[in-house]
Protein backbone atom coordinates (compact mmCIF):
# COMPACT_ATOMS: atom_id res chain seq x y z
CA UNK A 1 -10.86 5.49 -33.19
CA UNK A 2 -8.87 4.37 -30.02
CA UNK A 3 -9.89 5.49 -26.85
CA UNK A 4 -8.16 4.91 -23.56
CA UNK A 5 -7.53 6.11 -20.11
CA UNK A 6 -4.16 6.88 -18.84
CA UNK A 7 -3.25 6.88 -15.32
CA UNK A 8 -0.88 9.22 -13.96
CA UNK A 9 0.91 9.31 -10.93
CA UNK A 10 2.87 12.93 -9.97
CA UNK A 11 4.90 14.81 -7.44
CA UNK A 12 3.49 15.98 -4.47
CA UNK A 13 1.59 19.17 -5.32
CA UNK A 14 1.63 19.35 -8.95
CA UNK A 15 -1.70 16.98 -10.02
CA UNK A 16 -3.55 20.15 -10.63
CA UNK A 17 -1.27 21.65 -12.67
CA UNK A 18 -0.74 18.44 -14.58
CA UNK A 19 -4.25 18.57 -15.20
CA UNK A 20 -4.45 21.60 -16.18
CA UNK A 21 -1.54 21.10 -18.69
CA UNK A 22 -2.60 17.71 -20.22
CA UNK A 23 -6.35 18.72 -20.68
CA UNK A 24 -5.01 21.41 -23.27
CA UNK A 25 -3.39 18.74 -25.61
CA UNK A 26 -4.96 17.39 -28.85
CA UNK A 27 -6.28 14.17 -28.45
CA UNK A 28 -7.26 14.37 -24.61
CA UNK A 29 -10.48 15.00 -24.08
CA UNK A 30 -10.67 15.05 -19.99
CA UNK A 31 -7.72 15.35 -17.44
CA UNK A 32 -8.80 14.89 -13.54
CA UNK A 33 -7.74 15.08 -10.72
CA UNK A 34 -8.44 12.29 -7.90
CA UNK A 35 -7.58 10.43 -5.01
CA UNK A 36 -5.70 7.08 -4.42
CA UNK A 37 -2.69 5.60 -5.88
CA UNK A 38 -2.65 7.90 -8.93
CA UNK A 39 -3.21 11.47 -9.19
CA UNK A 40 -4.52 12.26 -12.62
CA UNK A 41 -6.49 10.45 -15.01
CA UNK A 42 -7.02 11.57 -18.40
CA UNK A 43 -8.88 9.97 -21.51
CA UNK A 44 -7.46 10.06 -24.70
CA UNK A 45 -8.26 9.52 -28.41
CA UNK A 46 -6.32 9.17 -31.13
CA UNK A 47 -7.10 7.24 -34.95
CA UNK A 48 -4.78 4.65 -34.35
CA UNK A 49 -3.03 2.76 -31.48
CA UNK A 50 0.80 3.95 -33.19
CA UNK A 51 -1.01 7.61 -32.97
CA UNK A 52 -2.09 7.17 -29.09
CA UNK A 53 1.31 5.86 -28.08
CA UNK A 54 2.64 9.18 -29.60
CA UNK A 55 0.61 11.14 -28.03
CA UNK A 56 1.45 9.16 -24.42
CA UNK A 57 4.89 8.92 -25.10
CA UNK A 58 5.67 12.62 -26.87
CA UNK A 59 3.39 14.72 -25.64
CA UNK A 60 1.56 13.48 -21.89
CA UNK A 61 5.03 12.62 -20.73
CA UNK A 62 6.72 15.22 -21.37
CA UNK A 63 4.62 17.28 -18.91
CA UNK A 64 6.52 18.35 -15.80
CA UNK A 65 5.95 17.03 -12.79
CA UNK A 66 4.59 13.47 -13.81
CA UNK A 67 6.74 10.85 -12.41
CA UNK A 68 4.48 7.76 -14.17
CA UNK A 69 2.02 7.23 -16.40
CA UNK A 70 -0.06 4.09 -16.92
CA UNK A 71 -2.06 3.30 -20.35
CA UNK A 72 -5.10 1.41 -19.80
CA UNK A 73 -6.67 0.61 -23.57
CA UNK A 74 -10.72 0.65 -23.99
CA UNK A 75 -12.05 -2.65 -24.90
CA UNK A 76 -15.79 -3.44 -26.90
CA UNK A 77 -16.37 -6.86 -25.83
């Protein structure tokens, strides 16, 4: 299993609804809202690094209102 957290910057006034729409896809399993340079981070699962880029790339993007997204890959050191 891959896990990792993507970052997401938005326009102004839409992180909640981004939340809102990402935390319903398969595969995410938590979308929040915060403060500072990025708007919404969500964490993400999928059974194979080709499968999570799919999901980033086909799916999380495609949500309206994002304007950038930023894939940060958990590590087991």
């Amino acid at each position: 299993m891959v896990q990792a957290f993507i970052l997401i910057q938005t326009e102004v006034g839409q992180a909640a609804a981004v939340a809102r729409a990402i935390a319903e896809l398969p595969g995410v399993t938590s979308a929040e809202d915060v403060t500072g340079p990025y708007d919404v981070i969500v964490r993400a699962e999928a059974n194979s690094v080709d499968e999570l880029g799919k999901l980033v790339v086909a799916r999380v993007q495609s949500v309206s209102g994002i304007t950038r997204t930023l894939t940060c890959p958990v590590v087991h050191l």
